[in-house]
Protein backbone atom coordinates (compact mmCIF):
# COMPACT_ATOMS: atom_id res chain seq x y z
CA UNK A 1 15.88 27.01 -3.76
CA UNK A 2 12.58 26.16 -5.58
CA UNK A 3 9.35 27.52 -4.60
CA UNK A 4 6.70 25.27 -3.55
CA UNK A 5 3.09 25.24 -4.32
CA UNK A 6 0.94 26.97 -0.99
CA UNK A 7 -0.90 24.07 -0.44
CA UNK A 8 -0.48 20.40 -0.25
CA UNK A 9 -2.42 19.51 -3.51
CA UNK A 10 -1.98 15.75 -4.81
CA UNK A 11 -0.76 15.01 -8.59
CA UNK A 12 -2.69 11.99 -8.27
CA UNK A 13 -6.45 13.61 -7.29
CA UNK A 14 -5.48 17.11 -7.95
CA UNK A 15 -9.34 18.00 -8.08
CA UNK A 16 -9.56 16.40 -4.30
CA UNK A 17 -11.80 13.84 -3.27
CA UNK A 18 -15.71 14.28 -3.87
CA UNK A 19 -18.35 11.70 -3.03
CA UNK A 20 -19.91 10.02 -6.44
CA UNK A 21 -21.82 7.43 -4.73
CA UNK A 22 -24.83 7.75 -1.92
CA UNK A 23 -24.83 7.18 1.70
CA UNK A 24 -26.77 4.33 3.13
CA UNK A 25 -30.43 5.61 4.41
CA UNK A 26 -32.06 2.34 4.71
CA UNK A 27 -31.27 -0.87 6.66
CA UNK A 28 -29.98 -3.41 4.41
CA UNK A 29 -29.21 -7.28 4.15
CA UNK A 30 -26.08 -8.47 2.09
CA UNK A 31 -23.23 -11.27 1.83
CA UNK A 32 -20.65 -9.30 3.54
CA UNK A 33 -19.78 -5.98 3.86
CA UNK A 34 -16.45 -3.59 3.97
CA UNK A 35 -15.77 -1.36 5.97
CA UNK A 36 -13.10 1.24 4.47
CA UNK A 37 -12.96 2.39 0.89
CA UNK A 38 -9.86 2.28 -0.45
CA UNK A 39 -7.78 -0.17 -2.77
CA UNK A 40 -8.10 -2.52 -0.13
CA UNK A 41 -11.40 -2.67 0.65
CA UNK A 42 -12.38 -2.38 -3.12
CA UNK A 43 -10.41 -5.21 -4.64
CA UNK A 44 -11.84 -7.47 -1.81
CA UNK A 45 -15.36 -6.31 -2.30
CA UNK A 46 -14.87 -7.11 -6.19
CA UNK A 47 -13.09 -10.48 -5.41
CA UNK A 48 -15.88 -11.51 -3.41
CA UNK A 49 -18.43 -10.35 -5.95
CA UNK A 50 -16.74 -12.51 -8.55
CA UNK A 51 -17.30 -15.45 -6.18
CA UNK A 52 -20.76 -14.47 -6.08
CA UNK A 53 -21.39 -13.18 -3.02
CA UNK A 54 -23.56 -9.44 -2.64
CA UNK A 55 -21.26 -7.13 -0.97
CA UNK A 56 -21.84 -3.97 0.38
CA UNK A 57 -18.82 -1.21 0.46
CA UNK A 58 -19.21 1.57 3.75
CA UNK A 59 -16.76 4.36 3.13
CA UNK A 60 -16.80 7.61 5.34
CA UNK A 61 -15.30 9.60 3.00
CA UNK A 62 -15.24 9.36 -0.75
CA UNK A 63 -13.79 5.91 -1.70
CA UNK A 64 -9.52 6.69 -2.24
CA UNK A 65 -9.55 9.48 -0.17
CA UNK A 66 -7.48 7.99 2.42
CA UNK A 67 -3.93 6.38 1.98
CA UNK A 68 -4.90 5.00 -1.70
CA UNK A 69 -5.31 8.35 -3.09
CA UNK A 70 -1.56 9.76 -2.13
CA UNK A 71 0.01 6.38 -3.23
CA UNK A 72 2.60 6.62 -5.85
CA UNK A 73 0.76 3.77 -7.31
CA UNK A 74 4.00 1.14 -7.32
CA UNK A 75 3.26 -2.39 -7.77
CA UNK A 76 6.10 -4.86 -6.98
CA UNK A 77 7.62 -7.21 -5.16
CA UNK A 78 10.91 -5.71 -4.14
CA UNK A 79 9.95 -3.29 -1.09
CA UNK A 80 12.92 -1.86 -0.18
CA UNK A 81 15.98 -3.87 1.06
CA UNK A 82 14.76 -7.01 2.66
CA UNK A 83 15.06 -10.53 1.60
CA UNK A 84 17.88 -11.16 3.03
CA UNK A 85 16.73 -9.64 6.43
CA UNK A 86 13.36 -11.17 6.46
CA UNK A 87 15.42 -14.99 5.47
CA UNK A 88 17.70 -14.49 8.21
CA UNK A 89 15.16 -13.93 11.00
CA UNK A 90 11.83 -15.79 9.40
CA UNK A 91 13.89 -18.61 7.32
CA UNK A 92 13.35 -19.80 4.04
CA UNK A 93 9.43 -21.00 3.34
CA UNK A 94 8.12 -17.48 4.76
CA UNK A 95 10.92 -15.54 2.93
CA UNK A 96 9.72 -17.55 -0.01
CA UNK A 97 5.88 -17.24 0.26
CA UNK A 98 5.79 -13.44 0.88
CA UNK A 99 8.11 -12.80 -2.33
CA UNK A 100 5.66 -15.49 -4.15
CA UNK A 101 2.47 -13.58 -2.93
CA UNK A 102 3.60 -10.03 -4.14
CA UNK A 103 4.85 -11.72 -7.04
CA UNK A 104 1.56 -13.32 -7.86
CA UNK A 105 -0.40 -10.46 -7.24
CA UNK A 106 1.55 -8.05 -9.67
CA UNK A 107 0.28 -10.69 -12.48
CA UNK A 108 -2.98 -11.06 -11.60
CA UNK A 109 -3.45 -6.87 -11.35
CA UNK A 110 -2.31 -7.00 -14.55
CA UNK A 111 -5.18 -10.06 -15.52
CA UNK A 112 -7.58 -7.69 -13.71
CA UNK A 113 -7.06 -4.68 -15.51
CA UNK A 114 -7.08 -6.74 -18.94
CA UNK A 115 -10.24 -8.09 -18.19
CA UNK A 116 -12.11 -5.03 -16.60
CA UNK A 117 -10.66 -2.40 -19.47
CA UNK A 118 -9.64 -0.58 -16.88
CA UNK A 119 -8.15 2.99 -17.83
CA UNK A 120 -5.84 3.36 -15.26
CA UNK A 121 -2.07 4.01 -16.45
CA UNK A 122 -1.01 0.57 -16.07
CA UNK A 123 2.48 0.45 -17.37
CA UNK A 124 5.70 -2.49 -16.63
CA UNK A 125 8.55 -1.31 -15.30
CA UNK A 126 11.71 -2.37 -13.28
CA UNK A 127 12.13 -1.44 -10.11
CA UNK A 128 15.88 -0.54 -8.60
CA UNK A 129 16.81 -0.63 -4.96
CA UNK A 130 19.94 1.87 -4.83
CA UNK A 131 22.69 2.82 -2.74
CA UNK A 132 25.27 5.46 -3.14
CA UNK A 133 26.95 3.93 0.06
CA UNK A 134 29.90 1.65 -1.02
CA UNK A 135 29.74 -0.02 2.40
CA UNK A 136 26.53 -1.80 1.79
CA UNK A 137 27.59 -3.25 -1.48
CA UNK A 138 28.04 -6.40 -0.12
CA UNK A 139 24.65 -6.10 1.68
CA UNK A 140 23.04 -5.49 -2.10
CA UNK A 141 24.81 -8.61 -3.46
CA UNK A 142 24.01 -10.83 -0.29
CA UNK A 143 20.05 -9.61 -0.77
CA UNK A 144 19.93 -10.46 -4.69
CA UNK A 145 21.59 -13.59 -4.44
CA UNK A 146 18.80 -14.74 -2.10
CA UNK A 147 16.12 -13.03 -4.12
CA UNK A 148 17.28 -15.46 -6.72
CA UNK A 149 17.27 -18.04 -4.84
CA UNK A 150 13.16 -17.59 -3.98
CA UNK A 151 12.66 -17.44 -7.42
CA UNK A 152 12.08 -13.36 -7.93
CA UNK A 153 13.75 -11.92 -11.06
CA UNK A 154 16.51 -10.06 -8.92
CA UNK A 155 19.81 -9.20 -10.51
CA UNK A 156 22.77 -7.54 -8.69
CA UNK A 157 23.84 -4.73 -10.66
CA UNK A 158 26.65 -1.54 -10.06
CA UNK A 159 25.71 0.47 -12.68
CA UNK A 160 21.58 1.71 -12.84
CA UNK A 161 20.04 4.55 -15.49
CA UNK A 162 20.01 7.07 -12.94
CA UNK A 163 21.91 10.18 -13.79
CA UNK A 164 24.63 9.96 -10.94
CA UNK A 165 26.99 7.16 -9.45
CA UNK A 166 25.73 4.32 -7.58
CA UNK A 167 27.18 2.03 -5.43
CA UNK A 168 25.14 -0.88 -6.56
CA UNK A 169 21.79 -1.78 -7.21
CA UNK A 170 19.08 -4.88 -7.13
CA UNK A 171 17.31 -4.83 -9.97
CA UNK A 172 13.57 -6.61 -10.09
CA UNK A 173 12.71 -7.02 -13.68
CA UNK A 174 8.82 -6.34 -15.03
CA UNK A 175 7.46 -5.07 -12.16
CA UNK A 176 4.48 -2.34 -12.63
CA UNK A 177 2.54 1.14 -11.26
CA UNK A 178 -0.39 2.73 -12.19
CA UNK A 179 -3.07 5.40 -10.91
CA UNK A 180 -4.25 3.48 -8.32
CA UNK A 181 -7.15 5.93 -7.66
CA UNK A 182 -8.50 5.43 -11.20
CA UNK A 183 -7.59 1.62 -11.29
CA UNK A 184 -10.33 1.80 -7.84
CA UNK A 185 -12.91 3.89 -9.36
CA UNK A 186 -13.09 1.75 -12.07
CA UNK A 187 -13.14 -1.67 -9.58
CA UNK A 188 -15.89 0.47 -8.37
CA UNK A 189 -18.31 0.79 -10.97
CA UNK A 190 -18.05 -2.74 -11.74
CA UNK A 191 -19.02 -3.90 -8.33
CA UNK A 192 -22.09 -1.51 -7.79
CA UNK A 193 -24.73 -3.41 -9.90
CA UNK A 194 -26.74 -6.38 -9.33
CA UNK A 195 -27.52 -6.41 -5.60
CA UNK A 196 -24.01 -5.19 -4.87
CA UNK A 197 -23.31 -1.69 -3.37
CA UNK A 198 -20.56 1.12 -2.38
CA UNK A 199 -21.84 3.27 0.27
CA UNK A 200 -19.40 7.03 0.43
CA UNK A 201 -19.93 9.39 3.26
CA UNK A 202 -21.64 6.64 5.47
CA UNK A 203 -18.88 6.11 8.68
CA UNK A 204 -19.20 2.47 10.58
CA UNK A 205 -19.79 3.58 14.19
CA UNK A 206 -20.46 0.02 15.28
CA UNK A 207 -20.58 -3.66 14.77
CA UNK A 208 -21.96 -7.17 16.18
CA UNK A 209 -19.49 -10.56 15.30
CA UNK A 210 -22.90 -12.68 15.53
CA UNK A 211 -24.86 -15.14 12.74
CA UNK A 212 -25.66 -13.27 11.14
CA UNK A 213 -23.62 -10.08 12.27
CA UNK A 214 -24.16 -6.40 11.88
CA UNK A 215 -22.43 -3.23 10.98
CA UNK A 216 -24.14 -0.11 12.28
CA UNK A 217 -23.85 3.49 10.89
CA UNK A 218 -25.38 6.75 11.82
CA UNK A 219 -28.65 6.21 10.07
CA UNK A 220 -28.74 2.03 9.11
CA UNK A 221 -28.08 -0.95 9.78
CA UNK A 222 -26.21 -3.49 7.77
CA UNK A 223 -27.03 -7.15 8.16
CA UNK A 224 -23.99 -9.90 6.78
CA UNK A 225 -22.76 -13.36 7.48
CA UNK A 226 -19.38 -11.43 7.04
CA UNK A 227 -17.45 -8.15 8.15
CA UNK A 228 -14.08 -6.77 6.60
CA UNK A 229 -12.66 -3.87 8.54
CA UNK A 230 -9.98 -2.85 5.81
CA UNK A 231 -8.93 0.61 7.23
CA UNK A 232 -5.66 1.65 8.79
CA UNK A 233 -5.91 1.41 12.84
CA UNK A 234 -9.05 -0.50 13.19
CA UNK A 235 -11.17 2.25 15.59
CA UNK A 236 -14.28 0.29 16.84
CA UNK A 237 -13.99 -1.10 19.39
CA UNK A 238 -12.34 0.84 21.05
CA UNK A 239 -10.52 -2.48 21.89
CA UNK A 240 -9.58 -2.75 18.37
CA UNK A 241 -7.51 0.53 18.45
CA UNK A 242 -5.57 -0.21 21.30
CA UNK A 243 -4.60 -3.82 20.43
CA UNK A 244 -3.66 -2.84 17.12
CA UNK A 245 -1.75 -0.20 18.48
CA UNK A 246 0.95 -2.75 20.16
CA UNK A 247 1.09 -4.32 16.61
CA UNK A 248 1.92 -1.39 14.10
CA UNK A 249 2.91 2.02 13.90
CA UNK A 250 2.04 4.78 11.54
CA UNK A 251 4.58 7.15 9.44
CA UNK A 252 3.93 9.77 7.01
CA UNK A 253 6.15 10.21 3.92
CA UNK A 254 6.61 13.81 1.66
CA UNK A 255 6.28 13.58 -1.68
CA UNK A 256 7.08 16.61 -4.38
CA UNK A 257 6.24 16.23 -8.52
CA UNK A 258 7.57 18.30 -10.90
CA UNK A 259 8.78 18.23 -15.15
CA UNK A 260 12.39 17.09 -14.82
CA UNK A 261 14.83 18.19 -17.75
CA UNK A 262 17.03 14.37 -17.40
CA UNK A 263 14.36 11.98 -18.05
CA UNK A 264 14.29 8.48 -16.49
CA UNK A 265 12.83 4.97 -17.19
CA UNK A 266 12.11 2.55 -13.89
CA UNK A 267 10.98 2.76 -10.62
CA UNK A 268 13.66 3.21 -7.41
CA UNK A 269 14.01 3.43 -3.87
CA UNK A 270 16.78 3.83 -1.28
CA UNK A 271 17.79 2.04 2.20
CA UNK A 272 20.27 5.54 2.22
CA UNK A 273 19.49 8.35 4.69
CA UNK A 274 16.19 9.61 3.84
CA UNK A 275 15.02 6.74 2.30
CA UNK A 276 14.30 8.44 -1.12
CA UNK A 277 11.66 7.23 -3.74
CA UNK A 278 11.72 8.52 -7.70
CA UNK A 279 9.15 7.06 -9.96
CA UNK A 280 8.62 8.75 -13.68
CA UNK A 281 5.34 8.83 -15.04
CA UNK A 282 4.77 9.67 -18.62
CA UNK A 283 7.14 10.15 -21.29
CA UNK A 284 8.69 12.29 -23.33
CA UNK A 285 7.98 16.74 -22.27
CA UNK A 286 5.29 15.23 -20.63
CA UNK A 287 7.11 13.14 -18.16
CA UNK A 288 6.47 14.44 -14.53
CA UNK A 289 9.11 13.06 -11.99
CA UNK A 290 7.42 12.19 -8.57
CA UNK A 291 10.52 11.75 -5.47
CA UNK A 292 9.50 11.06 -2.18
CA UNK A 293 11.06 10.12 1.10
CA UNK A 294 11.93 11.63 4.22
CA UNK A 295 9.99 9.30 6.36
CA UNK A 296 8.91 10.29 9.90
CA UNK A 297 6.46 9.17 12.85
CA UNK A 298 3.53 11.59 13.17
CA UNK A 299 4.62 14.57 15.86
CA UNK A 300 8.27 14.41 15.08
CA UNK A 301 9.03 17.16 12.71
CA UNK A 302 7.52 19.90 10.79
CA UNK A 303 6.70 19.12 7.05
CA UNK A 304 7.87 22.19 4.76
CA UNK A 305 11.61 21.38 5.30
CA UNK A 306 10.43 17.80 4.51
CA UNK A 307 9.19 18.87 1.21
CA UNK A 308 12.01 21.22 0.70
CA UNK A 309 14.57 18.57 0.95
CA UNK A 310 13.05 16.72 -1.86
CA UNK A 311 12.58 19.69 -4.28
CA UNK A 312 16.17 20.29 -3.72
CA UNK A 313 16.91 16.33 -4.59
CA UNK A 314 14.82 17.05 -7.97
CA UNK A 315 16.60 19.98 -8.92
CA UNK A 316 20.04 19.16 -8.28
CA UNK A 317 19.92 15.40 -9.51
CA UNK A 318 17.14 15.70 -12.52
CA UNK A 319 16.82 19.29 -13.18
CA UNK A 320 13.19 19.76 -11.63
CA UNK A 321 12.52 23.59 -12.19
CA UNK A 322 9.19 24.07 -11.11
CA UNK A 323 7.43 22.03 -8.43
CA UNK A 324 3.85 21.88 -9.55
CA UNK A 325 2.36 19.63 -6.66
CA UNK A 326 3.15 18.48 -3.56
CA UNK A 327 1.51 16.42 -0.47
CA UNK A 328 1.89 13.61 1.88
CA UNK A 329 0.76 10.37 3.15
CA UNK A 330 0.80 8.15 6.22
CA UNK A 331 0.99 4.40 6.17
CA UNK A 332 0.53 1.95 9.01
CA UNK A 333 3.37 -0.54 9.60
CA UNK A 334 3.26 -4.00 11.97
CA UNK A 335 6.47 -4.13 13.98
CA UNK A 336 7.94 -7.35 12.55
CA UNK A 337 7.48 -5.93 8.94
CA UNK A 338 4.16 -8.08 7.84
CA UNK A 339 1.05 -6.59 6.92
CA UNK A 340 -1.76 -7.94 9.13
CA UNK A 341 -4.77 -10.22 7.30
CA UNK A 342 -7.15 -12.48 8.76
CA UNK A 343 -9.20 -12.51 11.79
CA UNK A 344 -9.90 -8.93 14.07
CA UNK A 345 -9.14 -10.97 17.25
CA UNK A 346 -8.33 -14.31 17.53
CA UNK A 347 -11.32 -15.10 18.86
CA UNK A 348 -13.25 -13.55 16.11
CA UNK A 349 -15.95 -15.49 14.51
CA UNK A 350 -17.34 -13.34 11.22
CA UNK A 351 -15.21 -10.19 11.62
CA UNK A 352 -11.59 -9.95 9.36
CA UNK A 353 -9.31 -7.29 9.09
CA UNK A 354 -6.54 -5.89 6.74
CA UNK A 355 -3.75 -3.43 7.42
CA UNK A 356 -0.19 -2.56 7.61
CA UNK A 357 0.98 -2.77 4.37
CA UNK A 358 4.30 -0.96 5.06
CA UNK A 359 4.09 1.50 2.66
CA UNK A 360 3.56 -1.16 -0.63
CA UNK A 361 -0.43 -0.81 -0.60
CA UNK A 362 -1.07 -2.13 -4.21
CA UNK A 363 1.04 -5.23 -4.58
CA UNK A 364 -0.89 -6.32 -0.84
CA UNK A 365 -4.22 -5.38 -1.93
CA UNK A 366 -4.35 -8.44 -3.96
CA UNK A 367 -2.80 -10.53 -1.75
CA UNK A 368 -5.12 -9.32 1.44
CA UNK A 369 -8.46 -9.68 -1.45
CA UNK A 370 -7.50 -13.05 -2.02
CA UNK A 371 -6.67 -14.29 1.67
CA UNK A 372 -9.68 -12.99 3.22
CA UNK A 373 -11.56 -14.16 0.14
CA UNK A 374 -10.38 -18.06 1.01
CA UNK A 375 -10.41 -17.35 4.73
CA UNK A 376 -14.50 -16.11 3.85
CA UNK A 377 -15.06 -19.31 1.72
CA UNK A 378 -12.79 -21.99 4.01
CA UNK A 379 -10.23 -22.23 2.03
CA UNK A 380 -6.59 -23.55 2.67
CA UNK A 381 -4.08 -20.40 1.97
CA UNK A 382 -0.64 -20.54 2.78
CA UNK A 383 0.33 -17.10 2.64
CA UNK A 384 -1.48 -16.72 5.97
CA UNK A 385 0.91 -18.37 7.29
CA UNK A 386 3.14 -14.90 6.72
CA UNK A 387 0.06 -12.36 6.94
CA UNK A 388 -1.70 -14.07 10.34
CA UNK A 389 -3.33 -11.00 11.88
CA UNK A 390 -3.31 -12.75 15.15
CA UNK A 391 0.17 -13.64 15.36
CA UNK A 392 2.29 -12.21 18.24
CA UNK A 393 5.38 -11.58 16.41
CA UNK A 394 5.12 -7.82 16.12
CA UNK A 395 5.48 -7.55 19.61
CA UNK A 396 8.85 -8.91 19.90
CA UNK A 397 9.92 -6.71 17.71
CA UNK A 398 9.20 -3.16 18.80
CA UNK A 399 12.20 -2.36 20.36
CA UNK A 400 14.46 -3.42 17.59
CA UNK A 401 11.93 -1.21 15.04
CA UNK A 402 12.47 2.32 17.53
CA UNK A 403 16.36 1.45 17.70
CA UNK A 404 16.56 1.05 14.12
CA UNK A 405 14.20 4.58 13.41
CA UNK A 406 16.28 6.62 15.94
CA UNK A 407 19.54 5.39 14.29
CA UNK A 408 17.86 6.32 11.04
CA UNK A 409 17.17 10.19 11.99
């Protein structure tokens, strides 16, 4: 059994998470302002800074230091097993727009970073959904088929390069991760200049939806046409946290990284029991394997046999000696499976919000940037015709999500 390190210390922020911008002192007047610091909040406050708007960025912490900075950084459009799910119970033009969103977004991340120079690990990879259960082959070939037919480069496969037998496999071709901590720090520095700010260690502890409206903090006030709330469980009001509470749910996920002796090329994820992830970043001696899984809602479970569990995965399946790090994250998902982008309430006039990404953070950071962006401007977007915060949908579904966790575990 391998030893694990003490303390939960991440791979990806390994020196933690210290503030390198100031708090706001002063009362100040911008475009719009964000409330929440991560990759989220970032690559909205830099979208809307290319549009020319002055933005202001209000993170309590140090920007990352929430769910971005324990993200494995993945950025596709294959999350998990679910096409052929979401076609069966949403049809064919929402199947089709929320594939063509993630899709869309991988490229233009990849414009982004181009353009920016940003020094963040980007790298293209495939990414393999994987079963060792021979039962759900069919399943695999049913989902690729229809990932096909939506236009996604999906191939059914029953052989993958991972170092044991698979059942099958969908492949998604040219997909991508990166650090997405340093990919925000450098979004960062780009969008504090010229009238444009990020605020760290400076927590929202109010707001006013009016023209203009207001967010209030412990020592200022800041005056915008527009507010973005682009944290997990919106807090304030105190409204906002229980509506949103009937709408997602949160889960924390264990992740171990560690120098594996079989080296490995892609990115992969499992519908099996436990719901393990593997991603390889590096090459060569210097590869370090990152696997993470065993999936959980908060209270229900201790996490050392969590981490456990997946040292043992590393060392019997890729020769992992020596875990060097390990840690965990929690992500917020909606019920029906759909992040939720657009307005707070639906009878919200300035105020937007962004969360539940499920677990697949980076490829929806573009897509949420860009729809609250148009939404902001009044602009025509489709996709929020999938991501439509104020939809009920969610609802109807939380009985089916609790039958299909407790069959899980």
């Amino acid at each position: 059994m391998l030893k694990l390190p003490q303390k939960e210390v991440s791979l990806l922020k390994p020196e933690g998470f210290r503030p390198t911008y100031p708090g706001l002192k002063s009362d100040i007047e911008i475009d719009t302002v964000v409330v929440g610091g991560g990759i989220v909040g970032i690559t909205t406050a830099y979208l809307l800074k290319k549009a020319g708007q002055k933005v202001a960025v209000l993170e309590k912490d140090a920007i990352g230091s929430g769910t971005t900075g324990h993200t494995t950084g993945k950025v596709t459009s294959q999350h998990n097993l679910m096409y052929a799910d979401m076609y069966e119970r949403f049809g064919e033009k929402k199947t089709r727009l929320y594939g063509e969103a993630n899709q869309a977004a991988i490229e233009q991340i990849d414009k982004l970073i181009k353009d920016e120079k940003l020094d963040c690990g980007w790298q293209r990879a495939d990414n393999y959904v994987y079963t060792a259960n021979k039962k759900l082959v069919d399943q695999f070939r049913l989902e690729a088929k229809i990932a096909v037919r939506l236009g996604l480069p999906a191939t059914f496969q029953k052989t993958s390069p991972l170092p044991f037998k698979i059942a099958a496999t969908v492949r998604f071709a040219d997909q991508a991760h990166f650090s997405a901590q340093k990919y925000i720090e450098g979004l960062a520095r780009t969008i504090n200049q010229n009238g444009s700010h990020i605020y760290e260690q400076t927590q929202a502890t109010g707001f006013n939806d009016g023209s203009p409206g207001a967010v209030l903090t412990s020592e200022a006030k800041v005056t915008a046409r527009d507010i973005i709330v682009a944290t997990n469980v919106p807090t304030w009001p105190l409204l906002a946290r229980g509506a949103y509470c009937v709408l997602e749910y949160p889960q924390n996920s264990y992740i171990v990284a560690g120098r594996p002796k079989i080296k490995l090329d892609g990115m992969y994820i499992s519908p099996d029991k436990n719901h393990y992830s593997l991603l390889p970043v590096g090459k060569g001696k210097d590869q370090t394997l990152l696997v993470g899984g065993e999936n959980h809602i908060p209270g229900l479970g201790r996490a050392e046999p969590r981490h456990q569990k997946l040292a043992d995965y590393a060392e019997h399946h890729f020769g992992v000696s020596d875990i060097k790090y390990r840690w965990h994250a929690r992500d917020y998902l909606a019920y029906d499976n759909f992040p939720l982008i657009g307005k707070l309430y639906p009878w919200s006039e300035h105020i937007y919000v962004a969360t539940a990404f499920k677990k697949w953070g980076p490829a929806h950071s573009m897509v949420a940037a860009k729809l609250l962006r148009d939404l902001i401007a009044g602009q025509k977007n489709e996709w929020l015709t999938v991501y439509d915060s104020t939809r009920m949908s969610p609802v109807k579904y939380i009985p089916r999500t609790f039958a299909q966790y407790f069959s899980d575990h």
